[in-house]
Protein backbone atom coordinates (compact mmCIF):
# COMPACT_ATOMS: atom_id res chain seq x y z
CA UNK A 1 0.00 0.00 0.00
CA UNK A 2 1.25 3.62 -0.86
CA UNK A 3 1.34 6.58 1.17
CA UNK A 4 -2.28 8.40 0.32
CA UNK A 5 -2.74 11.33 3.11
CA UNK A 6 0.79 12.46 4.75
CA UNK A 7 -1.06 14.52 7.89
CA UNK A 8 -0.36 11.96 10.85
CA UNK A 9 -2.70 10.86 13.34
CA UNK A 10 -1.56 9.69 17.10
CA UNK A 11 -4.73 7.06 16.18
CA UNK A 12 -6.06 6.82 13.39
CA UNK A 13 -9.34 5.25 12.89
CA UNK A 14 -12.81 4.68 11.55
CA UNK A 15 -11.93 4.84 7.47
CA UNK A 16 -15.49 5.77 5.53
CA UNK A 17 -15.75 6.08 2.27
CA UNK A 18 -18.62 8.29 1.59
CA UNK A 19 -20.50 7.09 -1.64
CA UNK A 20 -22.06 10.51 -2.00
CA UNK A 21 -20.06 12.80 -1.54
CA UNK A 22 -16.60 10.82 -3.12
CA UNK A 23 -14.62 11.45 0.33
CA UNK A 24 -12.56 9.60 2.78
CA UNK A 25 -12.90 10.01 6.13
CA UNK A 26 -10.94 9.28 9.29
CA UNK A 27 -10.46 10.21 12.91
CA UNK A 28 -7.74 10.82 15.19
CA UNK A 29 -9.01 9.78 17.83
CA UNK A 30 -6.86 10.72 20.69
CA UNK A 31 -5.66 13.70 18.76
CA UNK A 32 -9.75 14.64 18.52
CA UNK A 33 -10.19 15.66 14.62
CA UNK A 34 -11.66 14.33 11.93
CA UNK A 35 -10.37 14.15 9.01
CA UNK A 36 -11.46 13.79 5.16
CA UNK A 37 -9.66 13.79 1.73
CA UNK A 38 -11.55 14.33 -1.77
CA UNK A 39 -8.97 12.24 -4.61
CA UNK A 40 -10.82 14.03 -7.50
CA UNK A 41 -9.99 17.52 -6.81
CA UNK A 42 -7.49 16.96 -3.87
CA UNK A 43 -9.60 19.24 -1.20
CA UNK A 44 -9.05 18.23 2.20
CA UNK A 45 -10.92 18.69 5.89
CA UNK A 46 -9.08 18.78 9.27
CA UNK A 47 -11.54 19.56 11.40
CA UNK A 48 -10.84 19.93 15.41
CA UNK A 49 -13.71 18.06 17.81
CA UNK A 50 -14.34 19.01 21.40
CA UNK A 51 -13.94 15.43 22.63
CA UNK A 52 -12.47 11.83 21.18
CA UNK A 53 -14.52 10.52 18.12
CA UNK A 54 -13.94 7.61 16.56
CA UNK A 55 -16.11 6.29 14.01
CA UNK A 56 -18.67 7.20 11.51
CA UNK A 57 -21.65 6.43 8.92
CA UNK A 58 -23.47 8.15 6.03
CA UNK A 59 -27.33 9.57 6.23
CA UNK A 60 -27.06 11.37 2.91
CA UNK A 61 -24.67 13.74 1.16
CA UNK A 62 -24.63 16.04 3.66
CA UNK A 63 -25.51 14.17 6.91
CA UNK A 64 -23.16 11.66 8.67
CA UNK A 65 -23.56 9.92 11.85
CA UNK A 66 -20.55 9.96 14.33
CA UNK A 67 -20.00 8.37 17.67
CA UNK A 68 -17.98 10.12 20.28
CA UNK A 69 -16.55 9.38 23.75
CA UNK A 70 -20.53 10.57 25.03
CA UNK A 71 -22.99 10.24 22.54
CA UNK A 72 -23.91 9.37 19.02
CA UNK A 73 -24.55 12.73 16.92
CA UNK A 74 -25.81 13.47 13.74
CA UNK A 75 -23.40 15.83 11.62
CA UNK A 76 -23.90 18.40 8.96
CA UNK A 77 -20.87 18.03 6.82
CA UNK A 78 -21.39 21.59 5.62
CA UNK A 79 -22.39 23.72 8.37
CA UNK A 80 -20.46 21.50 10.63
CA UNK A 81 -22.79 21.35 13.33
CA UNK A 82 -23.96 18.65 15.48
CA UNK A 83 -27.47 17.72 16.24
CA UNK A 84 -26.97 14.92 19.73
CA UNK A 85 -29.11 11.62 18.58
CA UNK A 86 -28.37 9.67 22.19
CA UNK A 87 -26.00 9.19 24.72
CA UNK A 88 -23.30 6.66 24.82
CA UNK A 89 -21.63 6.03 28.44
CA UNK A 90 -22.26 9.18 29.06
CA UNK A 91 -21.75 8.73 32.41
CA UNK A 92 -18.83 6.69 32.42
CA UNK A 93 -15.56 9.05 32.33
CA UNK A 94 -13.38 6.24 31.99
CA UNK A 95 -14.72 4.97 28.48
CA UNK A 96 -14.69 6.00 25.08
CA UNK A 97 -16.12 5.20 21.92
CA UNK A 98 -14.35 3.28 19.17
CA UNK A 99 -14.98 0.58 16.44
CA UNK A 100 -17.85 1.14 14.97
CA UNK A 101 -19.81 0.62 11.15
CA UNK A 102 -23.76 0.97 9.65
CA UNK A 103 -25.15 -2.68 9.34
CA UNK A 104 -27.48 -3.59 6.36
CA UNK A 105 -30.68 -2.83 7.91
CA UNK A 106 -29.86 0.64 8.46
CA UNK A 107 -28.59 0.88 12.25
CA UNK A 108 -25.30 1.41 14.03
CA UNK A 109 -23.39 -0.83 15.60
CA UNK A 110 -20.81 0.77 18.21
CA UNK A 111 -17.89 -0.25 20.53
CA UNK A 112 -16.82 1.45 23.75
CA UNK A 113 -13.51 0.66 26.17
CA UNK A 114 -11.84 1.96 28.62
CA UNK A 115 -9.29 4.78 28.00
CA UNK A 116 -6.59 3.06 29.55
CA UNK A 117 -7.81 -0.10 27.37
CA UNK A 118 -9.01 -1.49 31.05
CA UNK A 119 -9.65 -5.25 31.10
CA UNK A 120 -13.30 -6.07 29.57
CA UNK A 121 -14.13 -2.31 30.50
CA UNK A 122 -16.06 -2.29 26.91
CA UNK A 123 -19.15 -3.27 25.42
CA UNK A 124 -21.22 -3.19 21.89
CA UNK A 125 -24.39 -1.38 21.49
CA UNK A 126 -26.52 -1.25 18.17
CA UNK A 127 -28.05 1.92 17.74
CA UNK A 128 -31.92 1.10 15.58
CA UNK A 129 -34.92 3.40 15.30
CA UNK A 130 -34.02 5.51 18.04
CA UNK A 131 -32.80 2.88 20.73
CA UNK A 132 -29.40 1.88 21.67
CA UNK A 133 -29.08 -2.05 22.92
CA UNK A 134 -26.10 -3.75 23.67
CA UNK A 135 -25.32 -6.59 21.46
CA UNK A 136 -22.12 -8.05 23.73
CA UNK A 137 -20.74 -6.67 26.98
CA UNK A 138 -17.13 -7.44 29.09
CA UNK A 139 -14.72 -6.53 25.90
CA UNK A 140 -11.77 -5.12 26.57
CA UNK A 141 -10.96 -3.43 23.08
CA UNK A 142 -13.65 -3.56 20.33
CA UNK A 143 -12.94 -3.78 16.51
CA UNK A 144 -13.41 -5.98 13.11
CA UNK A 145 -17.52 -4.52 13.32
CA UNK A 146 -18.38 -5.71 9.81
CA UNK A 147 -21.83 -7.37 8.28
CA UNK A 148 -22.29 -11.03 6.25
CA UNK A 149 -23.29 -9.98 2.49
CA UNK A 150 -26.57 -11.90 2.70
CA UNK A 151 -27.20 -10.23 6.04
CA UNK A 152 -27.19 -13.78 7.39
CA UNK A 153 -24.19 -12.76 10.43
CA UNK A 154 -22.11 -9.96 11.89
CA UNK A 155 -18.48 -10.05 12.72
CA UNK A 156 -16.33 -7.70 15.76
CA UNK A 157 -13.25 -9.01 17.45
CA UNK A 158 -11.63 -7.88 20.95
CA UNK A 159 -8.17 -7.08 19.87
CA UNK A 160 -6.97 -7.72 23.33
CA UNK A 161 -7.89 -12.06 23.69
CA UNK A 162 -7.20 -11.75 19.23
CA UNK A 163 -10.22 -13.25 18.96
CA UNK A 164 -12.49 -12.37 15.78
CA UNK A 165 -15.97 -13.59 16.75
CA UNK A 166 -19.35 -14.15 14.13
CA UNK A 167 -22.92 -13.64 15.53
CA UNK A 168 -25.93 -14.28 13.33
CA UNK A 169 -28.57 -12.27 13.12
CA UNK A 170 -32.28 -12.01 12.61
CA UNK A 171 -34.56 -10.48 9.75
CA UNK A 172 -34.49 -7.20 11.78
CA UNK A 173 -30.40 -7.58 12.21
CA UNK A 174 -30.56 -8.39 15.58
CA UNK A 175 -28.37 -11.17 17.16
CA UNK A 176 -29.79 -14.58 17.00
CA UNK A 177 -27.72 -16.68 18.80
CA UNK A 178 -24.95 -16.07 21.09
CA UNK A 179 -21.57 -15.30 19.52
CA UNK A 180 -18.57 -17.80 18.18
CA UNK A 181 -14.99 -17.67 17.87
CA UNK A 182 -14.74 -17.21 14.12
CA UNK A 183 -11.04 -17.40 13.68
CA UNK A 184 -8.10 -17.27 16.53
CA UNK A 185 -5.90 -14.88 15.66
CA UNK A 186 -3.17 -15.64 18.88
CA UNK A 187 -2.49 -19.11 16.59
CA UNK A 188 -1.25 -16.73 14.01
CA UNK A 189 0.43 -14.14 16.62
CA UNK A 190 -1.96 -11.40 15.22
CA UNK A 191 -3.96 -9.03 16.49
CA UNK A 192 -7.29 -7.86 14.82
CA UNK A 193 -8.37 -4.49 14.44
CA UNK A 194 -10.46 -2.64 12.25
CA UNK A 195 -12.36 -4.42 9.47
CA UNK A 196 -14.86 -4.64 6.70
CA UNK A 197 -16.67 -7.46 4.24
CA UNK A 198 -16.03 -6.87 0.10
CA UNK A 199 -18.70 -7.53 -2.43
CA UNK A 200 -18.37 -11.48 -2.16
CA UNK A 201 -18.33 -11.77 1.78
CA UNK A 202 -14.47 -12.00 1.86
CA UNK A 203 -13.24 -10.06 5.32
CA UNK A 204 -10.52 -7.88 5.25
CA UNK A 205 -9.02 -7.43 8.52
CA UNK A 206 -6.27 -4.62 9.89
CA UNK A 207 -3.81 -5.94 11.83
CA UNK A 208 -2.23 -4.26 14.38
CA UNK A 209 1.49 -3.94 14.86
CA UNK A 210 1.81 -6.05 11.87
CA UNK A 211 1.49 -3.58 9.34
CA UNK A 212 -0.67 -5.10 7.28
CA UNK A 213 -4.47 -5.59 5.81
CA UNK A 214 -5.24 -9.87 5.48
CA UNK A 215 -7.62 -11.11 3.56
CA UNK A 216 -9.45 -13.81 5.76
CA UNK A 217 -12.18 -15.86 3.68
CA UNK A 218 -16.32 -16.25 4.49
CA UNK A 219 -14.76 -19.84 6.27
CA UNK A 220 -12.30 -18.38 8.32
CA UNK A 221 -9.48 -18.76 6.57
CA UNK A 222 -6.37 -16.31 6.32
CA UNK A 223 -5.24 -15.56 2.66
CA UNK A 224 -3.41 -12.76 0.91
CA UNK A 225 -1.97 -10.14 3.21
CA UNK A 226 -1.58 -6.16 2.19
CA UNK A 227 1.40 -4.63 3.38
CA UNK A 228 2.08 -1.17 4.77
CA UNK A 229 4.47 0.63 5.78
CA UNK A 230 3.22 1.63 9.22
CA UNK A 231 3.24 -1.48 11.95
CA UNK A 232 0.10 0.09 13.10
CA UNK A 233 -2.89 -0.42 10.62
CA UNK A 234 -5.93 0.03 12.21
CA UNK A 235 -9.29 0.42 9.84
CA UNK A 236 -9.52 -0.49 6.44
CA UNK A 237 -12.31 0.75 3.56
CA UNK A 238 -12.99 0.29 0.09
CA UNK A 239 -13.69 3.76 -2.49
CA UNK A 240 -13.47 5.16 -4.84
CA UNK A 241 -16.06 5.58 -8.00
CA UNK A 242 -15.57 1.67 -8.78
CA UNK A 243 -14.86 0.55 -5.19
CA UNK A 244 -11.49 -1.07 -5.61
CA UNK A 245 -9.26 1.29 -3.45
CA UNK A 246 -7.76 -0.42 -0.35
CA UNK A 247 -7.59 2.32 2.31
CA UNK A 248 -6.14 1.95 5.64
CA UNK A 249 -5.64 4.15 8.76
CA UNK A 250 -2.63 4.26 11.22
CA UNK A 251 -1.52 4.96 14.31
CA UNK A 252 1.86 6.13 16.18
CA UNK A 253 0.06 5.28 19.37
CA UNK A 254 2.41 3.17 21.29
CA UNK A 255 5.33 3.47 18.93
CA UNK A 256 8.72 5.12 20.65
CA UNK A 257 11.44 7.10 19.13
CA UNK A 258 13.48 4.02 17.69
CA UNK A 259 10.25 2.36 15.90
CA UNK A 260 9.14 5.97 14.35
CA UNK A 261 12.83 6.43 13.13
CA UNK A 262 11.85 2.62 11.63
CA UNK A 263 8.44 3.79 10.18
CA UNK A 264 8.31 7.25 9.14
CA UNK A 265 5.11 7.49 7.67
CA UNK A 266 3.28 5.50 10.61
CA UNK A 267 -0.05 7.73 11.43
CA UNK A 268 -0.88 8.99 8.37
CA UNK A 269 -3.33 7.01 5.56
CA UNK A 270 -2.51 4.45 2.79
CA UNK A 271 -4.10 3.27 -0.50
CA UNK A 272 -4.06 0.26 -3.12
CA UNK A 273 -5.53 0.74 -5.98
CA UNK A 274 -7.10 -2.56 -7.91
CA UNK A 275 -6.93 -4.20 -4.63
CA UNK A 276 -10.33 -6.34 -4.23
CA UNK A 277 -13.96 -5.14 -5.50
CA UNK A 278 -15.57 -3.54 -2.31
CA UNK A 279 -18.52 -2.27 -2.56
CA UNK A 280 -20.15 1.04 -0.74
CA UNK A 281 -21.01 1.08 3.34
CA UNK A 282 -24.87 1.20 3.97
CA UNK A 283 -26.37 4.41 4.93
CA UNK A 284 -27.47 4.95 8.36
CA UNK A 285 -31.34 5.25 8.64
CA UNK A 286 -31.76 8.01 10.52
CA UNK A 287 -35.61 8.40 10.16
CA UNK A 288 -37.73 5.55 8.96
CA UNK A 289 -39.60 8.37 6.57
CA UNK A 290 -36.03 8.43 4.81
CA UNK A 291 -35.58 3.96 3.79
């Protein structure tokens, strides 16, 4: 993968290709900005944000849902302002937001965890006609959120056990059953992060502190890996008009003097072109009225 964006992010996160608007999107999360780059006419957002946010989803061209340390919020991508939809740990000082992606019926599915990445500090909500549930509880860091093509299962990992886990879900996307181990990424000595399904079901999983994007197959199995050079990968998404653009986020998180010196251009975003045929993230349903 080749070096896309050059601004670097302490943690980078949440990639979202917005099918509307042609635009990539990212956080840094601990550095609290969001971020955006537009590859047909090279126009670019930095935008600061009062607190950490950490992932996103589309409503329409000019509407995005993000989740933050507190809340979920709806965002006008042209005034700027946010509108709060509900709150998210509120409460809880010690938590943030993180992981998080729109599943195919139209809701949100969200991970929190501690700041400190506490032991099973986290949880999972799904965020559906105006109600927040939680969909698994005890995780200690949340990531890999990503939906079954025929809507028949979701997928989310906790990077900390390296476990990558498949629930499947009802007509209404809810979970049916309780979750499995999908694949066990400590045989490998891997550790999951962010991730995302292409148009044939195919995962395609970051990998933290291995620099890479794998490939790992609707039966679990691990095939071709996408190198970067940035140990830290940590969200991958498909754009582009045709889809086929291989973006990743990074992170210097973690990384000290002799590993930056190492990896330069760690915290800042990647691209493949021709790498796979993704297809576009669903839109958030933010009003029924809208489907």
């Amino acid at each position: 993968m080749d070096l896309f964006d050059d601004r670097t992010c302490k943690l980078g996160e949440g990639a979202l290709w917005h099918p509307l608007r042609g635009e990539i999107f990212w956080f840094d999360i601990t550095g609290k900005r969001l971020l955006s780059h537009h590859p047909a006419s090279g126009h670019t957002r930095d935008v600061p944000l009062t607190e950490m946010c950490s992932a996103a989803a589309w409503i329409d061209r000019d509407r995005m849902l993000i989740a933050s340390e507190t809340g979920l919020w709806e965002y006008d991508v042209t005034t700027g302002v946010f509108g709060h939809l509900v709150d998210l740990e509120k409460d809880c000082a010690s938590t943030r937001s993180n992981d998080g992606r729109a599943d195919p019926w139209g809701g949100f599915w969200i991970g929190t965890m501690g700041k400190q990445a506490e032991h099973k500090a986290g949880a999972i909500y799904r965020y559906a006609e105006g109600a927040l549930r939680t969909i698994a509880d005890r995780i200690s860091i949340p990531n890999a959120i990503c939906f079954d093509h025929d809507r028949g299962c979701g997928y989310f990992a906790d990077t900390a056990k390296a476990h990558l886990y498949r629930v499947a879900l009802d007509a209404a996307g809810w979970p049916a059953a309780e979750p499995e181990l999908f694949v066990d990424f400590a045989e490998h000595g891997l550790s999951p992060d962010g991730a995302l399904t292409d148009a044939s079901g195919t995962l395609w999983v970051a990998l933290w502190g291995a620099g890479a994007v794998v490939e790992v197959s609707p039966e679990g199995v691990l095939g071709a890996r996408h190198d970067m050079p940035a140990p830290h990968s940590t969200c991958p998404a498909f754009g582009g008009p045709d889809f086929t653009t291989l973006y990743c986020t990074t992170a210097t998180q973690g990384l000290g003097p002799d590993a930056l010196a190492e990896a330069p251009l760690s915290g800042k975003l990647f691209a493949q072109l021709g790498a796979g045929q993704g297809r576009a993230e669903p839109a958030f349903i933010l009003d029924r009225g809208d489907a």
